[in-house]
Protein backbone atom coordinates (compact mmCIF):
# COMPACT_ATOMS: atom_id res chain seq x y z
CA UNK A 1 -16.58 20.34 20.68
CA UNK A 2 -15.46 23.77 18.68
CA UNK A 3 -12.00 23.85 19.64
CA UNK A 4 -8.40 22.49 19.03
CA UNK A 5 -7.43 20.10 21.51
CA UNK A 6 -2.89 19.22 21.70
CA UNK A 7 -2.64 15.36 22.26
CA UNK A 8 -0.07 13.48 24.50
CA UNK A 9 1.15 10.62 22.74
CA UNK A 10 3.00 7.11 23.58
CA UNK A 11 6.81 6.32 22.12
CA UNK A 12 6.87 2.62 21.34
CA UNK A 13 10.17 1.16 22.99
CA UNK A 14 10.71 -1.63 20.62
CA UNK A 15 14.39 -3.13 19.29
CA UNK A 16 14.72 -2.36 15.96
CA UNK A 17 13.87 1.75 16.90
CA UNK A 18 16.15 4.27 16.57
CA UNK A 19 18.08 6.66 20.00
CA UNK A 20 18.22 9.56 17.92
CA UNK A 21 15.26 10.33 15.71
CA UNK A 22 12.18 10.43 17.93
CA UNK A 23 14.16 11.83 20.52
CA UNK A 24 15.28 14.94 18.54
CA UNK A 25 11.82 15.10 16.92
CA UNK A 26 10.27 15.90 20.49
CA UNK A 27 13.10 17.77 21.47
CA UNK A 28 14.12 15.36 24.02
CA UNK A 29 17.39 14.32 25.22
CA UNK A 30 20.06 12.38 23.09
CA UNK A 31 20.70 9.55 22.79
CA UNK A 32 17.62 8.11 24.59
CA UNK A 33 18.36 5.40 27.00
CA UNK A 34 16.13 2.74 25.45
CA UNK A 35 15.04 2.38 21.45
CA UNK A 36 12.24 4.63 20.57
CA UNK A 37 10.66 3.30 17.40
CA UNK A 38 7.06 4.45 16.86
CA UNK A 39 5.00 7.69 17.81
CA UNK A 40 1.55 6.92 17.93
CA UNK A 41 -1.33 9.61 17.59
CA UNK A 42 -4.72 8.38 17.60
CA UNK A 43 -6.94 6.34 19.95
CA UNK A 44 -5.58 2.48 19.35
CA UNK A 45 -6.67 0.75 22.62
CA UNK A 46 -3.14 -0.21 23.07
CA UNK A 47 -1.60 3.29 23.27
CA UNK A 48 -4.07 5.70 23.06
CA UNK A 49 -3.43 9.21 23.18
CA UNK A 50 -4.25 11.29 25.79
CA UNK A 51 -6.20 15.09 25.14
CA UNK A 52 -6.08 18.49 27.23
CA UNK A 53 -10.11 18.43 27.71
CA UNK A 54 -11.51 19.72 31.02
CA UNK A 55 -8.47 20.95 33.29
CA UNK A 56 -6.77 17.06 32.61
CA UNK A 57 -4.81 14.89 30.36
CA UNK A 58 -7.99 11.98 29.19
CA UNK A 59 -7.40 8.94 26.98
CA UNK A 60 -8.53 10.17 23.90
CA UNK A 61 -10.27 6.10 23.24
CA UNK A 62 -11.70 6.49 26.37
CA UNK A 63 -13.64 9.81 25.78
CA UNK A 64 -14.84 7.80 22.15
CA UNK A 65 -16.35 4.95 23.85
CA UNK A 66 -18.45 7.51 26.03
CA UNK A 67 -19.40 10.50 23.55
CA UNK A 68 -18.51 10.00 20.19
CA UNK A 69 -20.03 12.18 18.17
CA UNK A 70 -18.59 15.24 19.29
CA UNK A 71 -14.91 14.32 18.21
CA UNK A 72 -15.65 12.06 15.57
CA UNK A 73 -18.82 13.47 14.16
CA UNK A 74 -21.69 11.70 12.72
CA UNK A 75 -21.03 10.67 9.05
CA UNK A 76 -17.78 8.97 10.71
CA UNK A 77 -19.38 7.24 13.44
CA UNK A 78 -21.89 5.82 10.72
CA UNK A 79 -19.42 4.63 9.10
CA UNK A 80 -16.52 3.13 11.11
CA UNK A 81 -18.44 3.04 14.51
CA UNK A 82 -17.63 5.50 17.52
CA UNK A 83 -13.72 4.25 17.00
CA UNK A 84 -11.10 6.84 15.23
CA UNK A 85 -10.32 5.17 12.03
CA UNK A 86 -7.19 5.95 11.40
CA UNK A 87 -3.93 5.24 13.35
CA UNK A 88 -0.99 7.91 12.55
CA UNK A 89 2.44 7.32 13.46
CA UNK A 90 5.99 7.84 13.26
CA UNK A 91 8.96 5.13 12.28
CA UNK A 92 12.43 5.92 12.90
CA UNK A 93 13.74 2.31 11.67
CA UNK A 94 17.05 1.98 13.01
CA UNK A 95 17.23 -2.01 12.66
CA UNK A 96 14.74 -3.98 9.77
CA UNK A 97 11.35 -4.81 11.17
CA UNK A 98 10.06 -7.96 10.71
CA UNK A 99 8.96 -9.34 7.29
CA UNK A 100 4.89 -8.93 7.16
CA UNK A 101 1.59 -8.46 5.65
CA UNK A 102 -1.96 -7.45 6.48
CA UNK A 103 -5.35 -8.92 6.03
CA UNK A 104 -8.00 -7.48 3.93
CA UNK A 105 -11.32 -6.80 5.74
CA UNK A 106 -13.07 -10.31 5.00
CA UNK A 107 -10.14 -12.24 6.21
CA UNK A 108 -9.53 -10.11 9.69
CA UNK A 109 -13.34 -10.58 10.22
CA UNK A 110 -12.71 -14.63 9.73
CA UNK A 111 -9.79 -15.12 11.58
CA UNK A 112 -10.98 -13.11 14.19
CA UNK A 113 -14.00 -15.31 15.02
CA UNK A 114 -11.91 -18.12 14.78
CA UNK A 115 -9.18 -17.48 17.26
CA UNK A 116 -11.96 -16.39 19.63
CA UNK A 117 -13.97 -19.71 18.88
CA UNK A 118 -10.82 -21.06 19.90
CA UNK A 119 -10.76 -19.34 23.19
CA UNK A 120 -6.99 -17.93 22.41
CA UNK A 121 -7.05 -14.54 25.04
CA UNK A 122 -6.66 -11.88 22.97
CA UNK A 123 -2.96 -11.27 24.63
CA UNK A 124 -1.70 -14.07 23.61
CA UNK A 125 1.49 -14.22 22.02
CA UNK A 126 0.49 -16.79 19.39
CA UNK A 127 -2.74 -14.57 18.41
CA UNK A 128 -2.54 -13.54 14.87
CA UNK A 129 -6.05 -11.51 15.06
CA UNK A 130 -6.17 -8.64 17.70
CA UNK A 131 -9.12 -7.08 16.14
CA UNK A 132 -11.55 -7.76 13.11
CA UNK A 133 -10.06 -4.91 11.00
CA UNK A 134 -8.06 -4.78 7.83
CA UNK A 135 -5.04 -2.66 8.37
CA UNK A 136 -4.13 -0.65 4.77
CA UNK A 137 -1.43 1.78 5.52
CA UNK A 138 1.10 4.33 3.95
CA UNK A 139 4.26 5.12 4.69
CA UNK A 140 5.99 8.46 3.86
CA UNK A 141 9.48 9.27 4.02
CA UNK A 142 11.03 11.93 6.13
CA UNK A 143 14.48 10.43 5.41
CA UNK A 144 16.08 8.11 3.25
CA UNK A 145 14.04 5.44 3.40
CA UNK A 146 14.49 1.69 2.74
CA UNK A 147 12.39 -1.21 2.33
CA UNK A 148 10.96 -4.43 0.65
CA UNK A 149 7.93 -4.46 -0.43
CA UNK A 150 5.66 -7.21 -2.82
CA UNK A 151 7.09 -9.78 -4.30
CA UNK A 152 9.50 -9.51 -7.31
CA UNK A 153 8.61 -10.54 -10.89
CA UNK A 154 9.16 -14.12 -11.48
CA UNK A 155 12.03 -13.34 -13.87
CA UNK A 156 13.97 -11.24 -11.87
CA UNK A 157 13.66 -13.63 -9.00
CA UNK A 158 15.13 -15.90 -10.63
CA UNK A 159 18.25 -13.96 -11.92
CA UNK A 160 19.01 -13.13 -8.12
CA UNK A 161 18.98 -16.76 -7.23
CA UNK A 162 20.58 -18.58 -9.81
CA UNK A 163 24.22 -17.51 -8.73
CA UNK A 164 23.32 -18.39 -5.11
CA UNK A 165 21.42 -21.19 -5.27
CA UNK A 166 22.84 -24.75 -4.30
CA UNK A 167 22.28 -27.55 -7.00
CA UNK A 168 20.76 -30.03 -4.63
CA UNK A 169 17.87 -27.83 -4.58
CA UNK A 170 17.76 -26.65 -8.11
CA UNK A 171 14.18 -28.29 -8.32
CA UNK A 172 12.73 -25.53 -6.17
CA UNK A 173 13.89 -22.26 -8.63
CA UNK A 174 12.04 -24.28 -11.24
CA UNK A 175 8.88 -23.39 -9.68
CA UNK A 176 9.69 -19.45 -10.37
CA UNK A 177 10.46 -19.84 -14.02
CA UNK A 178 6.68 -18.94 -15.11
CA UNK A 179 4.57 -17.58 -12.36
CA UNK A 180 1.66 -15.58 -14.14
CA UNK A 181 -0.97 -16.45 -12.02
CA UNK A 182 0.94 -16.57 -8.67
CA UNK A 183 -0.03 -19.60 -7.96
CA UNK A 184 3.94 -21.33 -9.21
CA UNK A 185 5.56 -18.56 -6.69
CA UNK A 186 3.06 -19.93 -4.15
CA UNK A 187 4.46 -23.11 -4.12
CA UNK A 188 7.88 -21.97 -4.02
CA UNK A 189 7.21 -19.59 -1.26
CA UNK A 190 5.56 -22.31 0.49
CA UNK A 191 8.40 -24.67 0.25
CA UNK A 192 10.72 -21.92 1.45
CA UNK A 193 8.71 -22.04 4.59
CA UNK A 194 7.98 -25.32 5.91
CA UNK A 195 11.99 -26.21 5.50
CA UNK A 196 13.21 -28.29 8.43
CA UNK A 197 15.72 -26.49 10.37
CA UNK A 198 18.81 -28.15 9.33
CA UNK A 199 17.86 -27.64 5.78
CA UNK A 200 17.10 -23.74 6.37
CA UNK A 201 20.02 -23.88 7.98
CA UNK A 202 22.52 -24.82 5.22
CA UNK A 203 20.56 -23.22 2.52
CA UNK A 204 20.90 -19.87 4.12
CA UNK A 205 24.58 -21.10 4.67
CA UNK A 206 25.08 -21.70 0.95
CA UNK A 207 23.35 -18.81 0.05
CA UNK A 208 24.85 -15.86 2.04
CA UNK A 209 28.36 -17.30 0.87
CA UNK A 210 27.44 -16.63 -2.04
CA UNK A 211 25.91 -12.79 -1.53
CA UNK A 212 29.29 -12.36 0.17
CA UNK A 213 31.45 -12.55 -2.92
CA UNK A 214 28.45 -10.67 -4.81
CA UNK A 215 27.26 -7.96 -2.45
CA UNK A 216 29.52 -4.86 -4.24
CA UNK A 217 26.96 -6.17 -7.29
CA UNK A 218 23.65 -5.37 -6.09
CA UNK A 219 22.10 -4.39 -2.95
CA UNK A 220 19.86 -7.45 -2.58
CA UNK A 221 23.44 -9.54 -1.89
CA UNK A 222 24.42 -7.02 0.48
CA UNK A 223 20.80 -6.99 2.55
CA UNK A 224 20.93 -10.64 2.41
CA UNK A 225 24.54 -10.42 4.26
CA UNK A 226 23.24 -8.16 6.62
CA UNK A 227 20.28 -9.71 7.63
CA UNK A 228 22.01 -12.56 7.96
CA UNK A 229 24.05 -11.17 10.79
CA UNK A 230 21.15 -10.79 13.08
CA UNK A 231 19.03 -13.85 12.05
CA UNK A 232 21.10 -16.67 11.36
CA UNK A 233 18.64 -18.99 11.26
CA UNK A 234 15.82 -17.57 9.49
CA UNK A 235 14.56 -17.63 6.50
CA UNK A 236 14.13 -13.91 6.11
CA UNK A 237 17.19 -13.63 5.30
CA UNK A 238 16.79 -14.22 1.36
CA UNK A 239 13.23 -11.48 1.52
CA UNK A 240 16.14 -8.95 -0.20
CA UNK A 241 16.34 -11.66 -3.62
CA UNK A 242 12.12 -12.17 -3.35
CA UNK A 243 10.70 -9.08 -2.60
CA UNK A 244 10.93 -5.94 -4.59
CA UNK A 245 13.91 -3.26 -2.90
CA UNK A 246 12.83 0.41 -2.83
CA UNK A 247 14.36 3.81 -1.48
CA UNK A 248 12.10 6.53 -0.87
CA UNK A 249 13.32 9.96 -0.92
CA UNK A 250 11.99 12.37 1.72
CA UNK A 251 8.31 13.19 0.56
CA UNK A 252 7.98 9.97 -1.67
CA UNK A 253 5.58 7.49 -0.30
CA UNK A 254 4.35 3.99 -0.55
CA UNK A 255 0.65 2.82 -0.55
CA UNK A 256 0.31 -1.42 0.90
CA UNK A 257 -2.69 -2.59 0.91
CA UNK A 258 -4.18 -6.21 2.19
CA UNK A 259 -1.95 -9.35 1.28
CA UNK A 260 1.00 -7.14 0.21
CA UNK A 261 4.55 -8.68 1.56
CA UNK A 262 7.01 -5.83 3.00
CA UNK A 263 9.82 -5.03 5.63
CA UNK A 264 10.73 -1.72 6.56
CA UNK A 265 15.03 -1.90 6.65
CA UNK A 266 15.99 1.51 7.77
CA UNK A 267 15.40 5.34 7.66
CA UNK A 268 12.37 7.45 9.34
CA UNK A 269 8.92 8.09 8.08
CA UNK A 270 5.66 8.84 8.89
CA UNK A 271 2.93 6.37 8.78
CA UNK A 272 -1.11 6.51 8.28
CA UNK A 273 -2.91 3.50 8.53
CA UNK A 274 -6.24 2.09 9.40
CA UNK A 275 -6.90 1.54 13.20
CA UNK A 276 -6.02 -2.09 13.47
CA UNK A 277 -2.72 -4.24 14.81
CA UNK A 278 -3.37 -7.19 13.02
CA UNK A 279 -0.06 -8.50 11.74
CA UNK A 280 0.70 -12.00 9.70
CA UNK A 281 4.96 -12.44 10.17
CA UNK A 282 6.73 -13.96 7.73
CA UNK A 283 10.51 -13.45 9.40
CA UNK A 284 13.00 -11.68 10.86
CA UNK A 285 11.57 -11.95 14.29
CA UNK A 286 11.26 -13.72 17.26
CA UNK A 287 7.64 -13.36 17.60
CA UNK A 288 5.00 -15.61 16.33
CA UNK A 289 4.85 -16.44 12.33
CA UNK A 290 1.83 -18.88 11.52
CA UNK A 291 2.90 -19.80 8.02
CA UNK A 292 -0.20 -21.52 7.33
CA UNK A 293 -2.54 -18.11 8.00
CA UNK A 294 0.44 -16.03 6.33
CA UNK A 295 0.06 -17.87 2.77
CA UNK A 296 -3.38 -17.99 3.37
CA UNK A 297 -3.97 -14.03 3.17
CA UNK A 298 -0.87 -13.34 1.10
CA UNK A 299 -1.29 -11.84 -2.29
CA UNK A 300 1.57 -13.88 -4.69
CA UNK A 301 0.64 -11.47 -7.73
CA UNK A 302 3.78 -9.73 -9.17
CA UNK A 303 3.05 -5.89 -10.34
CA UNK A 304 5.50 -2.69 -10.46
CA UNK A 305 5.95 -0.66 -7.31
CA UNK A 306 3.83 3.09 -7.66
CA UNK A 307 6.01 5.58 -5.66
CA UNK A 308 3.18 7.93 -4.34
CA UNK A 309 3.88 11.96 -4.65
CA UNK A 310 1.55 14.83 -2.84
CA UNK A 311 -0.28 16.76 -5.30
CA UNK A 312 -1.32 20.12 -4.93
CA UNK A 313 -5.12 20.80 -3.55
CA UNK A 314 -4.43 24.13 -3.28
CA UNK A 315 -3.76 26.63 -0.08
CA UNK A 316 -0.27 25.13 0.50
CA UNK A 317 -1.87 22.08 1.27
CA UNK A 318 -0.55 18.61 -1.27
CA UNK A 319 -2.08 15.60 -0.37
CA UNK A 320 -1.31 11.48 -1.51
CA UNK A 321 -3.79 9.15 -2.90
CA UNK A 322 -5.08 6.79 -0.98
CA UNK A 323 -7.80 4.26 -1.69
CA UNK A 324 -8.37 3.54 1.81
CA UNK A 325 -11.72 4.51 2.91
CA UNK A 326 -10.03 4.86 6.45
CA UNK A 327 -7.35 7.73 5.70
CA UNK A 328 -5.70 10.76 3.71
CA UNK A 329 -2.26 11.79 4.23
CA UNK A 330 -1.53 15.35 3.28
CA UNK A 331 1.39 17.90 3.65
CA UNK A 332 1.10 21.58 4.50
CA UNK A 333 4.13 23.63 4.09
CA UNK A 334 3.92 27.60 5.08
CA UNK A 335 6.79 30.32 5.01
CA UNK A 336 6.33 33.29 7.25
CA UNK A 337 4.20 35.40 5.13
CA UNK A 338 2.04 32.60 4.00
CA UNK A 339 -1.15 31.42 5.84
CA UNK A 340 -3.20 28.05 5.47
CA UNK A 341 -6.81 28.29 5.71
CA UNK A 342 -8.52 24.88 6.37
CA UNK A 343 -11.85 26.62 4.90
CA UNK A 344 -15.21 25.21 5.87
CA UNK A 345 -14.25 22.10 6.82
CA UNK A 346 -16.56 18.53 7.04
CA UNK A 347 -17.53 17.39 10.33
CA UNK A 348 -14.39 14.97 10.67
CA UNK A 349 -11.52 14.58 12.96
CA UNK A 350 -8.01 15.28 11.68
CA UNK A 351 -4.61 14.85 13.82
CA UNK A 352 -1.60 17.80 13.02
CA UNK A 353 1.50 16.89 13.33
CA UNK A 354 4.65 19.94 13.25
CA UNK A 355 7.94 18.07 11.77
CA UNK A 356 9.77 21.60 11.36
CA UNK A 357 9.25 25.23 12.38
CA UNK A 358 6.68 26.65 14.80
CA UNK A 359 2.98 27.45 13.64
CA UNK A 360 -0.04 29.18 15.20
CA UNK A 361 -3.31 27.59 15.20
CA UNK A 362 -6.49 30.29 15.02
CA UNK A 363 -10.14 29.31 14.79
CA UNK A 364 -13.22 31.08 15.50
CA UNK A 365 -13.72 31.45 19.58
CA UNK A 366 -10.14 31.23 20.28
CA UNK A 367 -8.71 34.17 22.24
CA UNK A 368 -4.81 33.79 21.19
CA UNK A 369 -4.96 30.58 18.89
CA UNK A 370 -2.32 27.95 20.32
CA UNK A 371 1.32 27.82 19.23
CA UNK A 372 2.08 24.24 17.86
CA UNK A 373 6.32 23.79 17.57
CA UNK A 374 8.34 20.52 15.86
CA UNK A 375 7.71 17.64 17.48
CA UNK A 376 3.92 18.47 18.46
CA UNK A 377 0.84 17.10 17.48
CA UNK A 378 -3.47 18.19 18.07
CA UNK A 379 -6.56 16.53 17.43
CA UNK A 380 -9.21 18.96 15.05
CA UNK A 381 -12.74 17.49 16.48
CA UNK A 382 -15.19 17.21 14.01
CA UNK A 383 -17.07 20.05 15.80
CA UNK A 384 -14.62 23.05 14.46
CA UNK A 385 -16.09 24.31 11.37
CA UNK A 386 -12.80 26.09 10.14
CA UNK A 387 -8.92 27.32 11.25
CA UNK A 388 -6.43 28.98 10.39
CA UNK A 389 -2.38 27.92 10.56
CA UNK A 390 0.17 31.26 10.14
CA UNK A 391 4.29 30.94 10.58
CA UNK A 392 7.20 29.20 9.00
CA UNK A 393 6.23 25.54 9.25
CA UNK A 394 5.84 22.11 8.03
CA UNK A 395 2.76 19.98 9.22
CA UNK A 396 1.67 16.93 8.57
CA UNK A 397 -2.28 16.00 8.50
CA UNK A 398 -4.07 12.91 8.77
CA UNK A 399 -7.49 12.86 8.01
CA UNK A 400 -10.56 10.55 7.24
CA UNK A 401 -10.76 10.18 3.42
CA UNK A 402 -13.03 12.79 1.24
CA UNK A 403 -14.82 10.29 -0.42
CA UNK A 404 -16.50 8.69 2.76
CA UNK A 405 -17.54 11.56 4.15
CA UNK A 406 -19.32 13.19 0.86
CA UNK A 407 -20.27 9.18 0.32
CA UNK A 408 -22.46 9.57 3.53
CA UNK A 409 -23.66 13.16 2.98
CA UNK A 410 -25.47 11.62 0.41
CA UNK A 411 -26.62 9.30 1.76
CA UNK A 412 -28.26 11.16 4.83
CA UNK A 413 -31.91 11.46 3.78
């Protein structure tokens, strides 16, 4: 397959998503009449995306399962199986999302075999393994963009609960005085948990009455307040005081990989991530939260929040770390007189996505290139050596990470 293919992609309806920012993104009408809160681009099984390939619109999972190699290419398909890796997508976070984390590999592969020992379909609402795949993802900012993510030193824990915290239960902030190993904030975190509801109940009570008075002090107080609002009765409501607050600024990103505690509060971004939808809840939902499996695969380790920044590769192209084998997140940006020039590419598939200005696509065999404007997206099969992008634009690329694929050029005898 030598040529660029534009994709047809799912909006995700759910609550917390925004009526605006999707909606003006596709250049669709505002506001939209239900939530939009997630683009997705890729081939998930859930909402695949559909391609332009012989005269129709064909699920792009669909064409995988049949003929893989053609899309995906063969050092991928080695690798990660006739599946695309990756799942790109993007947030517009109008309410929080629910508190969560992600397994690593290992654990998704356990729990996975478990729940189907079990004979739990895998529909059910009280499944916490869809699939047998770790989920590492990274979130970029195209706005503002707040969140909580890992848990906060032991320390400054503490100095966020002590004003708050009722004396009856004094005994359970002893437990975050010294947490070096994790394994103190564990405990704590575990008690947190399994309260009984009437005890949750007034300890939220006691709490948010005191973020009230506070909140002009520090923006923990003022989340907790908030999320108080819409969950009354759950124990989310303190994640501001545990886990560590951060504000990206457009272009700033955040890496999370297995184990690692985070919310997403408000703002839009885009998100790359491994092709999985295994999620452990913690709170701020109404869906399922197995606090037994969630303190099983959490990591309880304190360490500082990296804030992730493109660097330059060259040929208006910046791209962010990532140690996931899965993915690469980069950013082209282009003025009118500028051109990008993918050179000779490895047989991989990438996903474009246009946030701003128009851009032509060329490659080799292509009478007239195709014109790709905000809001669209393509799929680059593995099978197009090279292209070309001209015009005032910014683009967005997901791709599968360098490493693998000169890992298993290597390796090919």
């Amino acid at each position: 397959m030598n040529r660029i293919l534009k994709l047809q992609n799912t909006i995700q309806p759910y609550a917390w998503g925004s009526h605006t920012a999707i909606a003006q993104l596709l250049g669709l009408s505002t506001p939209s009449e239900n939530p939009q809160a997630e683009l997705w681009m890729g081939a998930h099984p859930k909402a695949s995306s559909k391609i332009w390939f012989q005269g129709r619109w064909q699920a792009l999972d669909h064409l995988l399962r049949h003929d893989p190699v053609p899309i995906l290419g063969e050092a991928v398909v080695k690798r990660f199986g006739p599946q695309l890796p990756y799942l790109f997508k993007v947030l517009a976070v109008e309410k929080p999302l629910s508190i969560q984390a992600h397994p690593s590999h290992n654990m998704a592969k356990d729990g996975f075999i478990k729940e189907n020992q079990k004979g739990i379909p895998l529909s059910a609402p009280h499944r916490n393994y869809r699939d047998d795949y770790h989920k590492p993802e990274c979130i970029c900012a195209l706005t503002d963009f707040h969140a909580l993510c890992g848990f906060r030193a032991p320390e400054e824990m503490r100095t966020l609960l002590d004003p708050l915290w009722p004396d009856r239960l004094r005994d359970y902030l002893d437990a975050v005085k010294e947490a070096p190993d994790g394994v103190a904030l564990r405990q704590f975190f575990s008690r947190l948990m399994t309260l009984e509801k009437s005890q949750r109940i007034q300890l939220l009570t006691d709490v948010v009455a005191g973020a009230q008075e506070l909140r002009s002090q520090n923006q923990a107080f003022d989340w907790v307040v908030r999320l108080h609002a819409d969950y009354p009765e759950d124990i989310g409501v303190l994640s501001p005081l545990l886990l560590n607050f951060i504000r990206l600024r457009p272009g700033q990103a955040l890496f999370l990989p297995a184990g690692r505690m985070h919310a997403y509060l408000r703002g839009v971004a885009i998100e790359l991530m491994a092709n999985s939808d295994n999620v452990l809840r913690g709170g701020l939902t109404s869906k399922h939260v197995d606090v037994d499996e969630l303190l099983r695969i959490l990591d309880f380790n304190t360490c500082p929040l990296e804030v992730l920044t493109p660097q330059s590769v060259g040929n208006h192209e910046e791209r962010y770390p990532s140690p996931a084998d899965e993915f690469e997140l980069s950013i082209i940006r282009l003025q009118v007189d500028q051109r990008y020039d993918s050179g000779q590419r490895p047989p991989a598939p990438e996903i474009l996505l246009c946030i701003d200005g128009k851009a032509q696509i060329i490659w080799q065999g292509s009478s007239k290139g195709m014109d790709l404007i905000r809001g669209e997206s393509v799929l680059v099969p593995a099978g197009l050596p090279r292209y070309q992008i001209e015009g005032k634009t910014i683009l967005y690329k997901a791709a599968v990470h360098t490493k693998v694929l000169l890992a298993q050029k290597h390796l090919t005898p």
